[in-house]
PDB file of N, CA and C in Angstrom:
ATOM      1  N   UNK A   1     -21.891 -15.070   2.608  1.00  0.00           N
ATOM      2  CA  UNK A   1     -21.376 -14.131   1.629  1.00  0.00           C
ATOM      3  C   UNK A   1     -20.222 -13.339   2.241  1.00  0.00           C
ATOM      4  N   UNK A   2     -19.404 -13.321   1.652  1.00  0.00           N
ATOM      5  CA  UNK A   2     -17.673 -12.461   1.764  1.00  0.00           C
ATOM      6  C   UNK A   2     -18.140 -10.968   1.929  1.00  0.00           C
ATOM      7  N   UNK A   3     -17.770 -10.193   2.736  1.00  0.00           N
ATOM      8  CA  UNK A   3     -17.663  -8.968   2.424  1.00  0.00           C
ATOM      9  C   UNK A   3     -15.858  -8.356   2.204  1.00  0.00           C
ATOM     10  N   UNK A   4     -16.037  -7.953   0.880  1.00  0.00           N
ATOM     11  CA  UNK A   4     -14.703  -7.689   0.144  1.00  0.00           C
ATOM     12  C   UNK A   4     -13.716  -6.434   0.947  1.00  0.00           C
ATOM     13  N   UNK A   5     -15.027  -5.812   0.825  1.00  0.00           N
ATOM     14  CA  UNK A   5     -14.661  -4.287   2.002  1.00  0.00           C
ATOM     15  C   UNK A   5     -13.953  -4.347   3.217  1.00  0.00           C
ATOM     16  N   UNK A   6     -14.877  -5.250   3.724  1.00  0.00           N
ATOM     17  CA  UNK A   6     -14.447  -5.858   5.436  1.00  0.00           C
ATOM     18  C   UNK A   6     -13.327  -6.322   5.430  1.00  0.00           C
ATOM     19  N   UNK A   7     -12.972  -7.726   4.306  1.00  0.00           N
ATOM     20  CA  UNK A   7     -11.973  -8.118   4.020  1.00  0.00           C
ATOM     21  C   UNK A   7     -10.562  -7.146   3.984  1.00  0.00           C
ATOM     22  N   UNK A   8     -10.534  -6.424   3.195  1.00  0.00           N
ATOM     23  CA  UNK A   8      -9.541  -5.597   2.717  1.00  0.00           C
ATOM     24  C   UNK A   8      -9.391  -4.444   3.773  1.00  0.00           C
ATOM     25  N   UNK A   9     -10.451  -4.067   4.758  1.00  0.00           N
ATOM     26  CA  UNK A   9     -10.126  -3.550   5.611  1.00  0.00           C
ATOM     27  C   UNK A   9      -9.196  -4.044   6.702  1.00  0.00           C
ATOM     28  N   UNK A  10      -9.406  -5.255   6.841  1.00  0.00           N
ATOM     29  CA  UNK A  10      -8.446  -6.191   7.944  1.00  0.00           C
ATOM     30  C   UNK A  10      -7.024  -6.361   7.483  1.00  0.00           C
ATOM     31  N   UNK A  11      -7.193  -6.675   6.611  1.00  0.00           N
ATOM     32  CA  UNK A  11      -5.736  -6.588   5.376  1.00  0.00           C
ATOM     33  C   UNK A  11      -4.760  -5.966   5.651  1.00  0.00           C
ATOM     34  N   UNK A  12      -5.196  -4.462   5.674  1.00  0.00           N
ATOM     35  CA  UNK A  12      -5.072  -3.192   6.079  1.00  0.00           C
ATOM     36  C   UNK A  12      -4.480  -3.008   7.059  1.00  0.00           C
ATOM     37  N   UNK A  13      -5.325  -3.628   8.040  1.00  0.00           N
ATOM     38  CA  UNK A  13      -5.017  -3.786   9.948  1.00  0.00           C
ATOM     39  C   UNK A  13      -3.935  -4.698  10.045  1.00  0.00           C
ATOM     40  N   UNK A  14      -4.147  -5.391   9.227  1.00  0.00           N
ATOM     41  CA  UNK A  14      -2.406  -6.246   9.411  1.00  0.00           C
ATOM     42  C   UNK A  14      -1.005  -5.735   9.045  1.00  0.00           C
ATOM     43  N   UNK A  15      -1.623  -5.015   7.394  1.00  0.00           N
ATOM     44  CA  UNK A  15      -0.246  -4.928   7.133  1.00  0.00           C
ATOM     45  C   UNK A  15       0.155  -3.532   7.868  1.00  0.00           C
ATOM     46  N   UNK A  16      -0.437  -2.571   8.445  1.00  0.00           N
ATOM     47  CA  UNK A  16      -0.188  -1.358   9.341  1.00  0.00           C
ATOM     48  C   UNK A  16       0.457  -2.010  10.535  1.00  0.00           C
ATOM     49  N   UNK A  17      -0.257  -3.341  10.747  1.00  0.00           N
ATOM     50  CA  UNK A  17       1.004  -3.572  12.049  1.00  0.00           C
ATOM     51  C   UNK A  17       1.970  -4.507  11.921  1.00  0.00           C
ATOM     52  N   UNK A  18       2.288  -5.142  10.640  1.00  0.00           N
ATOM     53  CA  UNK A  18       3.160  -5.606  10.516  1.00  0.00           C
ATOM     54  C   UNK A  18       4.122  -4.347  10.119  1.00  0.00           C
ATOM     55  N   UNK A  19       3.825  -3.193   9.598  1.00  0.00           N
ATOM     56  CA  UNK A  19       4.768  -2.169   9.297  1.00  0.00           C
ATOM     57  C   UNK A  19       5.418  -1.394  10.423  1.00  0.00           C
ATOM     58  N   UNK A  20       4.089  -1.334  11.577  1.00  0.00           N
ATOM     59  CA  UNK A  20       4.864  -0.765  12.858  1.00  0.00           C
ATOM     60  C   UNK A  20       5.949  -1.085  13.648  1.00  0.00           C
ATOM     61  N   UNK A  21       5.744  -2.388  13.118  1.00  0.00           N
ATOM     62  CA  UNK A  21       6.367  -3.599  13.444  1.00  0.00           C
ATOM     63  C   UNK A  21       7.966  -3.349  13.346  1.00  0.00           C
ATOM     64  N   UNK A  22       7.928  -2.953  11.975  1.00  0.00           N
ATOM     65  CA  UNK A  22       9.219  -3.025  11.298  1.00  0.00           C
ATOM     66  C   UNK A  22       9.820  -1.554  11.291  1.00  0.00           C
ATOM     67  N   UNK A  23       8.885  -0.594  11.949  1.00  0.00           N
ATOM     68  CA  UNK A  23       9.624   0.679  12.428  1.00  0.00           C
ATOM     69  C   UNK A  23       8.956   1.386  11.695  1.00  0.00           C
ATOM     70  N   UNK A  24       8.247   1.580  10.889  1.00  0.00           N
ATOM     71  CA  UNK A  24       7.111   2.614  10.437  1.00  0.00           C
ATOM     72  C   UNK A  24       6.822   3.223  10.937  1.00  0.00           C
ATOM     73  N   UNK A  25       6.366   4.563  10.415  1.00  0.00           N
ATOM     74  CA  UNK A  25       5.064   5.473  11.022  1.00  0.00           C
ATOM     75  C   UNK A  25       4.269   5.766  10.480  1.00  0.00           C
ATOM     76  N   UNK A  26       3.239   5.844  10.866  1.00  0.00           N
ATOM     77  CA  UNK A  26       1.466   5.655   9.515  1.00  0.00           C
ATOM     78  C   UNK A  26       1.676   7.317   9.575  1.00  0.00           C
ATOM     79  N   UNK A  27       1.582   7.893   8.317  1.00  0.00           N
ATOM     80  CA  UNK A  27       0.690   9.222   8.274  1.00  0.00           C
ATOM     81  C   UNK A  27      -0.761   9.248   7.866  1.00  0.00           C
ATOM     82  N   UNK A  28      -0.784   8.458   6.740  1.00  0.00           N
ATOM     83  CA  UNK A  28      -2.255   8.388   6.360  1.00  0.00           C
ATOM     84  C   UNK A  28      -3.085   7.142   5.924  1.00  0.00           C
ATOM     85  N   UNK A  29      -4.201   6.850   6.208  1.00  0.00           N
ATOM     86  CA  UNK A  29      -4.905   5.750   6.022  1.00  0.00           C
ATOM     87  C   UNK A  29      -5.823   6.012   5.073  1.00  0.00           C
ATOM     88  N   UNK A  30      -6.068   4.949   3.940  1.00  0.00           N
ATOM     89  CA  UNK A  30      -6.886   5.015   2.557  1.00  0.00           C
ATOM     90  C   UNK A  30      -6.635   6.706   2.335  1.00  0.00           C
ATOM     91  N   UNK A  31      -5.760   6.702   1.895  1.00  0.00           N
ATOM     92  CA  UNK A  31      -5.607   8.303   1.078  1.00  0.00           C
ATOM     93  C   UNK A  31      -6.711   8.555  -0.124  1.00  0.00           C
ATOM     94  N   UNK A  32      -7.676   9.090  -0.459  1.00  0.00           N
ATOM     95  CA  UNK A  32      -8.365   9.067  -1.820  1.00  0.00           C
ATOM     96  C   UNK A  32      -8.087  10.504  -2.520  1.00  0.00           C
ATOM     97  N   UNK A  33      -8.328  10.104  -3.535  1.00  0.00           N
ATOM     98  CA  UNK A  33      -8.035  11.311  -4.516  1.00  0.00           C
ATOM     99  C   UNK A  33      -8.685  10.961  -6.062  1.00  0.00           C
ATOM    100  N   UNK A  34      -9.044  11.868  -6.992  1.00  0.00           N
ATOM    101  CA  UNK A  34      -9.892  11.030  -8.002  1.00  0.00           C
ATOM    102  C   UNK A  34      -9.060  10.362  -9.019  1.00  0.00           C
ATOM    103  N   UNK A  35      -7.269   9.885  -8.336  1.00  0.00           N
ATOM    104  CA  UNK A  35      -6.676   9.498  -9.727  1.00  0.00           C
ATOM    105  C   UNK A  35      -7.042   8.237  -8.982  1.00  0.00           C
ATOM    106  N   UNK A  36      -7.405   8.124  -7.603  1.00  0.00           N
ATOM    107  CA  UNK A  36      -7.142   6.051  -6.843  1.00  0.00           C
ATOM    108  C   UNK A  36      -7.015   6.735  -5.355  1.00  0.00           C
ATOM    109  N   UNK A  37      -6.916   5.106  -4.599  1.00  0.00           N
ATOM    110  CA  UNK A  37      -7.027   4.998  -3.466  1.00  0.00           C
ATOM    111  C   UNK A  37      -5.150   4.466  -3.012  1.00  0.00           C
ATOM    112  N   UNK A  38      -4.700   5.523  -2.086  1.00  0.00           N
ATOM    113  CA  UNK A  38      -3.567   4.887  -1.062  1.00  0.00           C
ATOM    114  C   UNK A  38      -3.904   4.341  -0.276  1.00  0.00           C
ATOM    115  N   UNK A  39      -3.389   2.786   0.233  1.00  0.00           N
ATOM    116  CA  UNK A  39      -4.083   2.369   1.631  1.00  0.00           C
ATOM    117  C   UNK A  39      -3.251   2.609   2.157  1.00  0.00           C
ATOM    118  N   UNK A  40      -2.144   2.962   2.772  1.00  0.00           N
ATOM    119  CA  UNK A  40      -1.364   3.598   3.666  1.00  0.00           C
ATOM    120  C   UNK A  40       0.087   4.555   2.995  1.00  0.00           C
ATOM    121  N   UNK A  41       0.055   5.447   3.939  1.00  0.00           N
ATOM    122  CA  UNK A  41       1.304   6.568   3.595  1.00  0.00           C
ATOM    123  C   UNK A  41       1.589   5.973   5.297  1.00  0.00           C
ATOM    124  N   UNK A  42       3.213   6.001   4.846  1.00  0.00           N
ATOM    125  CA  UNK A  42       4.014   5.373   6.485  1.00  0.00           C
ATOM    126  C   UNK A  42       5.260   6.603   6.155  1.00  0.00           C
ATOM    127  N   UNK A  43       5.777   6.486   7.221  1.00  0.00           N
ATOM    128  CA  UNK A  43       7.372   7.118   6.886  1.00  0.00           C
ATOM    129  C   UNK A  43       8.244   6.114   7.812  1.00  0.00           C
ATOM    130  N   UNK A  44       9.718   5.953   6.389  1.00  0.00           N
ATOM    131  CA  UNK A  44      10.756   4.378   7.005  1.00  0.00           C
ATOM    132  C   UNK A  44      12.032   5.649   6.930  1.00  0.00           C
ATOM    133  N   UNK A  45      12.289   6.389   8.078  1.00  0.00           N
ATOM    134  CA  UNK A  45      13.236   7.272   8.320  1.00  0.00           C
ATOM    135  C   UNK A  45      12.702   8.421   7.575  1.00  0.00           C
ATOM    136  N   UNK A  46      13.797   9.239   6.576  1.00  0.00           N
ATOM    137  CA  UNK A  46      13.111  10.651   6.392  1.00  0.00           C
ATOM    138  C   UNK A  46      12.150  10.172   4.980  1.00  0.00           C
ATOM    139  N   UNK A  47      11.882   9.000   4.512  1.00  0.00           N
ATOM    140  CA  UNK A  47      11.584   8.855   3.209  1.00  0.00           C
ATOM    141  C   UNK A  47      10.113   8.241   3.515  1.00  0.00           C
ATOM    142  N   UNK A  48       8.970   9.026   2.525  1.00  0.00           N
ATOM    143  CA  UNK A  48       7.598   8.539   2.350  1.00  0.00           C
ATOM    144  C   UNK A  48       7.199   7.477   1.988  1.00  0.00           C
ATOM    145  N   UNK A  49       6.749   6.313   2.210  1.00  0.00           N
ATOM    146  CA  UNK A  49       6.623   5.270   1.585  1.00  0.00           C
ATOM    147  C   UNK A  49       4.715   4.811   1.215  1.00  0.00           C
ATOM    148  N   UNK A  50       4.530   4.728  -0.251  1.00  0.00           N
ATOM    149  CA  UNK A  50       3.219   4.401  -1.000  1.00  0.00           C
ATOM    150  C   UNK A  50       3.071   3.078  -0.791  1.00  0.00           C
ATOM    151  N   UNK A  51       2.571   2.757  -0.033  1.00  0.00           N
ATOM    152  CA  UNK A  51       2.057   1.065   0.490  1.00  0.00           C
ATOM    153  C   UNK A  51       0.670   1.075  -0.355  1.00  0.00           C
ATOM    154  N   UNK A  52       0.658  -0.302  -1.088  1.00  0.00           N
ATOM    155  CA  UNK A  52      -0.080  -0.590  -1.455  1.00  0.00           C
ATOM    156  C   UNK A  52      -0.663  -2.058  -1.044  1.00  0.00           C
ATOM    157  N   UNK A  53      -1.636  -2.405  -0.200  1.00  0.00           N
ATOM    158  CA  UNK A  53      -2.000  -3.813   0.400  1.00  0.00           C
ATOM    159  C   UNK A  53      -2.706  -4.437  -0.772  1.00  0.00           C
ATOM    160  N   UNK A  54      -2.643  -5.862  -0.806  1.00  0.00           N
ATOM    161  CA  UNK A  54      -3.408  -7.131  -1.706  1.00  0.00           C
ATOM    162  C   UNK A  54      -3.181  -8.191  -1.026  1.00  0.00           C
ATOM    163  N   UNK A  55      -4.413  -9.039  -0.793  1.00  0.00           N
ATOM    164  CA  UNK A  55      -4.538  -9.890  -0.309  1.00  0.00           C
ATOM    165  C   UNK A  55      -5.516 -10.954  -0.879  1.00  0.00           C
ATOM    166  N   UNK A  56      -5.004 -11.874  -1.458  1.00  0.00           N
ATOM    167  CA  UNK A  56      -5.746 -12.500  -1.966  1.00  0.00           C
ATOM    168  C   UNK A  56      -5.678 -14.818  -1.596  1.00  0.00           C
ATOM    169  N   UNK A  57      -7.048 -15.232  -1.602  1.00  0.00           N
ATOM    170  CA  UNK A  57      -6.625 -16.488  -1.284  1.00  0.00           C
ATOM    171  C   UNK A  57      -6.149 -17.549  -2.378  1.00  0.00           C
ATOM    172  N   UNK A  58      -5.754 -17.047  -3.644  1.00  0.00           N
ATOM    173  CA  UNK A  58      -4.889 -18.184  -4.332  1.00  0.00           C
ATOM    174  C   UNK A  58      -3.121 -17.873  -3.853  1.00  0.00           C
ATOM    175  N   UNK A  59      -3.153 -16.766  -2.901  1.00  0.00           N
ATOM    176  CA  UNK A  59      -2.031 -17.009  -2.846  1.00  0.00           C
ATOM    177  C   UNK A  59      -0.945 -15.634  -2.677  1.00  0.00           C
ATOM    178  N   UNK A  60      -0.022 -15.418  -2.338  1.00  0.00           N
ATOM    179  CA  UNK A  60       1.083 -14.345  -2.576  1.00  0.00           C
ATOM    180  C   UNK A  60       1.455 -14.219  -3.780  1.00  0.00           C
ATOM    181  N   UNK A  61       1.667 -15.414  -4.398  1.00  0.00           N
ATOM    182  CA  UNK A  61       1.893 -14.630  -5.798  1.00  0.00           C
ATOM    183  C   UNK A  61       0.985 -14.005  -6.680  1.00  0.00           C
ATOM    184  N   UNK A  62      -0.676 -14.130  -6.434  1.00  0.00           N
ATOM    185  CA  UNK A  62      -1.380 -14.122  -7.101  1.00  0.00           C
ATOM    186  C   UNK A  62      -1.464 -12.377  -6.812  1.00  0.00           C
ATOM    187  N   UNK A  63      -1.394 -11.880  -5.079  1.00  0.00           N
ATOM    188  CA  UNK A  63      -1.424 -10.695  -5.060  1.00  0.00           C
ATOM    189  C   UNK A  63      -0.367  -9.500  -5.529  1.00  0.00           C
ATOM    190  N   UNK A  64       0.888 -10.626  -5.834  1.00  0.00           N
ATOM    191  CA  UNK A  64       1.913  -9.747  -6.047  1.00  0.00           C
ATOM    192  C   UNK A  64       1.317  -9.336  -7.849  1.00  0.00           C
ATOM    193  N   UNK A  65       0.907 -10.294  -8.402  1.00  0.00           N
ATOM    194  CA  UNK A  65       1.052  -9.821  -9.775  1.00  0.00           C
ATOM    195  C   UNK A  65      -0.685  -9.351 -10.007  1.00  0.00           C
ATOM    196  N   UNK A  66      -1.410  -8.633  -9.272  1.00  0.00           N
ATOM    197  CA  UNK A  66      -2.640  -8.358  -8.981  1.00  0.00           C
ATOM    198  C   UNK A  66      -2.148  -6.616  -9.281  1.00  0.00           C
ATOM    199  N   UNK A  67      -0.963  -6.461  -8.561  1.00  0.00           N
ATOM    200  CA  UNK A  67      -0.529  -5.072  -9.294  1.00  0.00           C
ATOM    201  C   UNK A  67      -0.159  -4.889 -10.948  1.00  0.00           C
ATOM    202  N   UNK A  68      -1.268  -4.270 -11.552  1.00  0.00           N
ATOM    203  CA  UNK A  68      -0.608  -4.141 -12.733  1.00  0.00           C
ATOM    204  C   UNK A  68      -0.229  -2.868 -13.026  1.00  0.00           C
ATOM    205  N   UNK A  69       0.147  -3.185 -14.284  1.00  0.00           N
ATOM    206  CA  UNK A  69       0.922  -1.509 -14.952  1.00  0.00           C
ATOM    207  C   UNK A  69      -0.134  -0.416 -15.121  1.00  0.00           C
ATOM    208  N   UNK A  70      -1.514  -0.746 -14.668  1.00  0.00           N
ATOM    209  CA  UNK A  70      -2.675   0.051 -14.659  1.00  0.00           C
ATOM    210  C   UNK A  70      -2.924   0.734 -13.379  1.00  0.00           C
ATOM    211  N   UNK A  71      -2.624  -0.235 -12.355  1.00  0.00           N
ATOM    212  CA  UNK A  71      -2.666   0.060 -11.166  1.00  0.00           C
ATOM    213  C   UNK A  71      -1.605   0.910 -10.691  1.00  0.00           C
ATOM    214  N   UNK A  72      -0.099   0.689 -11.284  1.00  0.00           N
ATOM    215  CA  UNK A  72       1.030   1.199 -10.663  1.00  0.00           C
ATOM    216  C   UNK A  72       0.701   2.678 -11.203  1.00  0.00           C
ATOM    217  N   UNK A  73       0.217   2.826 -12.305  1.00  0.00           N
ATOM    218  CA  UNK A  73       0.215   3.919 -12.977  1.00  0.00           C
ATOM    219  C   UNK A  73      -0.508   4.697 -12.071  1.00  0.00           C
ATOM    220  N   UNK A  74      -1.859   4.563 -11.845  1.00  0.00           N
ATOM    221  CA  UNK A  74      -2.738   4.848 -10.552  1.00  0.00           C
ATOM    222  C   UNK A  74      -2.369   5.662  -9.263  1.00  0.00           C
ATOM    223  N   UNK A  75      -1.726   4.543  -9.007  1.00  0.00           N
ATOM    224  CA  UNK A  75      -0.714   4.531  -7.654  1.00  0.00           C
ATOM    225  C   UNK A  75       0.332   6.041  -7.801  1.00  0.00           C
ATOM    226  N   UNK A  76       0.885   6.230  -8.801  1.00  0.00           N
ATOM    227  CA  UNK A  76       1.860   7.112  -9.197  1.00  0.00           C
ATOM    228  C   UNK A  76       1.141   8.514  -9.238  1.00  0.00           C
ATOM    229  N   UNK A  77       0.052   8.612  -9.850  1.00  0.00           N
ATOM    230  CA  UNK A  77      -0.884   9.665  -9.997  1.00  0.00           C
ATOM    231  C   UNK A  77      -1.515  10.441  -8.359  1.00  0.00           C
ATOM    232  N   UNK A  78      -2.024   9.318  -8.095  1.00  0.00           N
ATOM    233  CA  UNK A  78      -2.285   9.748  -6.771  1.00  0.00           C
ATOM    234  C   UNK A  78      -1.124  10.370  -5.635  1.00  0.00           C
ATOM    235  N   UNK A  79      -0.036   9.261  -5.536  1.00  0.00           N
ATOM    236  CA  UNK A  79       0.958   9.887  -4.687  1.00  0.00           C
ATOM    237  C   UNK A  79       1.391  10.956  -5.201  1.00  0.00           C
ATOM    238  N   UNK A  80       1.502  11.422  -6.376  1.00  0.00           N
ATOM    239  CA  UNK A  80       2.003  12.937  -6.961  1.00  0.00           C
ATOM    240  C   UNK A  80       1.022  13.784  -6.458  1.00  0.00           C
ATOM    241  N   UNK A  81      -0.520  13.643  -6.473  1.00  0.00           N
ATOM    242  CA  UNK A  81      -1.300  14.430  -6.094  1.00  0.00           C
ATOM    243  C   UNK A  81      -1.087  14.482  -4.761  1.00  0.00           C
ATOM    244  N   UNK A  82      -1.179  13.597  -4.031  1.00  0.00           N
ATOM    245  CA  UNK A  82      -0.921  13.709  -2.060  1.00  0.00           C
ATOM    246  C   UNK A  82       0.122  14.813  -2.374  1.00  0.00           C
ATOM    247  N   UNK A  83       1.360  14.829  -2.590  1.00  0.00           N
ATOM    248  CA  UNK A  83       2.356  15.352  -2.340  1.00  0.00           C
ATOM    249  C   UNK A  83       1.999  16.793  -2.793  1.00  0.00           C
ATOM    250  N   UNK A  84       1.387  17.070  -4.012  1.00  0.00           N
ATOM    251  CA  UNK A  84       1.077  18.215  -4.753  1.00  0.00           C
ATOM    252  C   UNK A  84      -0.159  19.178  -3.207  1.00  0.00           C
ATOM    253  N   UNK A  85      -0.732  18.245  -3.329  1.00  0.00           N
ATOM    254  CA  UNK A  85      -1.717  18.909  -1.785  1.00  0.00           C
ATOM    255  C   UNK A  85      -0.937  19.222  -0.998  1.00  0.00           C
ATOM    256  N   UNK A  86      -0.525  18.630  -0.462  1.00  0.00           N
ATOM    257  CA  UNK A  86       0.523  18.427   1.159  1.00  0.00           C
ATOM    258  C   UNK A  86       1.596  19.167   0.822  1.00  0.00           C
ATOM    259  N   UNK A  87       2.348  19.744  -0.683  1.00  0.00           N
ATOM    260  CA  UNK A  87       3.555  20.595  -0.308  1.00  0.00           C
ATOM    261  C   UNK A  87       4.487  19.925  -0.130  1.00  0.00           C
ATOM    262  N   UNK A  88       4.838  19.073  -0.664  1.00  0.00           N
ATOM    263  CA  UNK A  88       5.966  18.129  -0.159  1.00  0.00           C
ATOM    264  C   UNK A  88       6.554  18.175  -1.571  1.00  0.00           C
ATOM    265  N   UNK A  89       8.171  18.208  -1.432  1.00  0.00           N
ATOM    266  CA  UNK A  89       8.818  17.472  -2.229  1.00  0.00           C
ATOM    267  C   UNK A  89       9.558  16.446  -1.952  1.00  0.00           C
ATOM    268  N   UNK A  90       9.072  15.293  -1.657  1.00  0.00           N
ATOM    269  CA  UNK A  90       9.997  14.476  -1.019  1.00  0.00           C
ATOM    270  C   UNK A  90      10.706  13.218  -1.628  1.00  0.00           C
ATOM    271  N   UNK A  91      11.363  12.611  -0.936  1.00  0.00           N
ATOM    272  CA  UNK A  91      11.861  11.083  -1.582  1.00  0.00           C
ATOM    273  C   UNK A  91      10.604  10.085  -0.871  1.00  0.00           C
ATOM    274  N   UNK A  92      10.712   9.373  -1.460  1.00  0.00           N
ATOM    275  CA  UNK A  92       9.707   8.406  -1.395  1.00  0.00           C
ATOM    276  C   UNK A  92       9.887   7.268  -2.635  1.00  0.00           C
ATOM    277  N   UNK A  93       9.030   5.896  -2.015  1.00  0.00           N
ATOM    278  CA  UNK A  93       8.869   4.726  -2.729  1.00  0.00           C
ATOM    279  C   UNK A  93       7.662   4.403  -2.538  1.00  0.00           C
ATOM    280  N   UNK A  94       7.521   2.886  -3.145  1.00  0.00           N
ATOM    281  CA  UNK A  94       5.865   2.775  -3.247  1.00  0.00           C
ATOM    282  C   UNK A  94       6.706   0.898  -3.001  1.00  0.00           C
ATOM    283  N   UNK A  95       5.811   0.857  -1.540  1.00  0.00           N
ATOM    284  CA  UNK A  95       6.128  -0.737  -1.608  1.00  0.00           C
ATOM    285  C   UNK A  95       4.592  -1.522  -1.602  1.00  0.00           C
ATOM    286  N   UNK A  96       4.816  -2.818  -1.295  1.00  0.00           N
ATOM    287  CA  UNK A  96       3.702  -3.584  -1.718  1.00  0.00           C
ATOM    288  C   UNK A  96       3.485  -4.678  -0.598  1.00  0.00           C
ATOM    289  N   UNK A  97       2.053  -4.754   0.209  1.00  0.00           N
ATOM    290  CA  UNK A  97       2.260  -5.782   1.149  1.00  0.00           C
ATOM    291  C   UNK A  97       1.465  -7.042   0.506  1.00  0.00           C
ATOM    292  N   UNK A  98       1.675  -7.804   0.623  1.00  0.00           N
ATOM    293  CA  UNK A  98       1.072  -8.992  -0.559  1.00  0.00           C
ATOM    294  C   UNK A  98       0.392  -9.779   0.494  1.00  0.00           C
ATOM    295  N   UNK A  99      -0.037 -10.729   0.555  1.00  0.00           N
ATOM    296  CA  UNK A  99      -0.662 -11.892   1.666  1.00  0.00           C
ATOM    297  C   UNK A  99      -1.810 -12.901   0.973  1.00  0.00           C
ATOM    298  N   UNK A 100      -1.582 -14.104   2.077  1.00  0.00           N
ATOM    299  CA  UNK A 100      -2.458 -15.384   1.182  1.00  0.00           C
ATOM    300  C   UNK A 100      -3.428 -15.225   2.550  1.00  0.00           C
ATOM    301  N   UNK A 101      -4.315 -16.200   1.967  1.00  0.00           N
ATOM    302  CA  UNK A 101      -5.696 -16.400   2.997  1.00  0.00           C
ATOM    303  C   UNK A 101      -5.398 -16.551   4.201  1.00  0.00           C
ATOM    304  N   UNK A 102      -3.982 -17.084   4.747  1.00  0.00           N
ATOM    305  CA  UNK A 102      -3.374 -17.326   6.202  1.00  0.00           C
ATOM    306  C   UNK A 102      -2.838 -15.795   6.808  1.00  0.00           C
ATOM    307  N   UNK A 103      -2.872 -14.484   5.862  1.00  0.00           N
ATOM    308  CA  UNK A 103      -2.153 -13.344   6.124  1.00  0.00           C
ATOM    309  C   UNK A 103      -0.688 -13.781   6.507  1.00  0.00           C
ATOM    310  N   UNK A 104      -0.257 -14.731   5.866  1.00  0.00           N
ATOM    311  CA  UNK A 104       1.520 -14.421   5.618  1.00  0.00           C
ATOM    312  C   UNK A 104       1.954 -13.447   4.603  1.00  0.00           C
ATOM    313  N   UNK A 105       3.163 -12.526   5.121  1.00  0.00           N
ATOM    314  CA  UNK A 105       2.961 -11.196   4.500  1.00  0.00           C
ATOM    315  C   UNK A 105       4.070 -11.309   3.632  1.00  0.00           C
ATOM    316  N   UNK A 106       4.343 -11.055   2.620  1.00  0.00           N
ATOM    317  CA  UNK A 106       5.607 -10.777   1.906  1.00  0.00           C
ATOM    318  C   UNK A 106       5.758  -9.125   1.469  1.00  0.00           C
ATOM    319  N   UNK A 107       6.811  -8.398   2.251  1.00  0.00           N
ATOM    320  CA  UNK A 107       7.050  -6.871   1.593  1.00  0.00           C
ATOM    321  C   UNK A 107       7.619  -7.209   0.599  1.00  0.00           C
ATOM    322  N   UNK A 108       7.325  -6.216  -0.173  1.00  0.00           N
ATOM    323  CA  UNK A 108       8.296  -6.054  -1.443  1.00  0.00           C
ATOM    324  C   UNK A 108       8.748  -4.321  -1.252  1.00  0.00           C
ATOM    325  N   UNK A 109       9.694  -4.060  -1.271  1.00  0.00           N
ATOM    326  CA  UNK A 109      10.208  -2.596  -1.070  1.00  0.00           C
ATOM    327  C   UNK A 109      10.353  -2.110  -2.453  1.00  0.00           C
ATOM    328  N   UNK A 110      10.280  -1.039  -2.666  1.00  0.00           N
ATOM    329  CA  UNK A 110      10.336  -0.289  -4.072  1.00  0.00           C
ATOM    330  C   UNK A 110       9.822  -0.701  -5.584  1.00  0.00           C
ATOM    331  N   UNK A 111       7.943  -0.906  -5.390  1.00  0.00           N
ATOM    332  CA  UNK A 111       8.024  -1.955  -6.642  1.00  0.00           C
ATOM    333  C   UNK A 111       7.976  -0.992  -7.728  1.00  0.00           C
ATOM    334  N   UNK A 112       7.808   0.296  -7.707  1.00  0.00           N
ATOM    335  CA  UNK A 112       7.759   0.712  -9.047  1.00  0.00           C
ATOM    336  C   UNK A 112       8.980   1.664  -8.871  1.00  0.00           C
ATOM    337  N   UNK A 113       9.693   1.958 -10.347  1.00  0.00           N
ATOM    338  CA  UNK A 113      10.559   2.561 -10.456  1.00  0.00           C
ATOM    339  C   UNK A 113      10.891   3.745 -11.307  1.00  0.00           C
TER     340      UNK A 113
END
């Protein structure tokens, strides 16, 4: 039996270091709040970035379109609330780390607009 949790925790562990990778800095890990869950807040120079990980085994595309307009909405709610806590008015985006059962990663930078 799969554990989904476990799963998506590793996910996690990848795409945090594929982001370090690429010059990131983690501020926060699984952010919760009661609008949803952030799995990572990074900063890519002075700008906040809403990472959202999916990983799924039919595929990258399957995780890219796993975000829906329910989820983005989500996503939007919550990062307003982080920021509303934290005092921030900042610039920021919300990117997306996608991955197939092999964890090949595809970023997508700025998926909602």
């Amino acid at each position: 039996m799969k554990n989904s949790y476990l799963d998506g925790q590793i996910a996690e562990d990848i795409a945090l270091n594929y982001l370090r990778d690429q010059g990131l800095i983690l501020v926060q890990k699984n952010f919760h709040s009661r609008f949803g869950e952030i799995d990572l807040i990074m900063m890519d120079g002075i700008t906040t970035v809403f990472v959202e990980v999916r990983k799924r085994s039919s595929g990258i595309d399957s995780a890219i379109e796993s975000v829906t307009p329910s989820k983005q909405r989500k996503l939007i709610k919550a990062a307003e609330y982080y920021m509303v806590k934290c005092g921030f008015d900042i610039a920021c985006r919300f990117d997306l780390i996608a991955m197939n059962k092999n964890n090949q990663i595809q970023w997508l930078k700025n998926i909602i607009n």
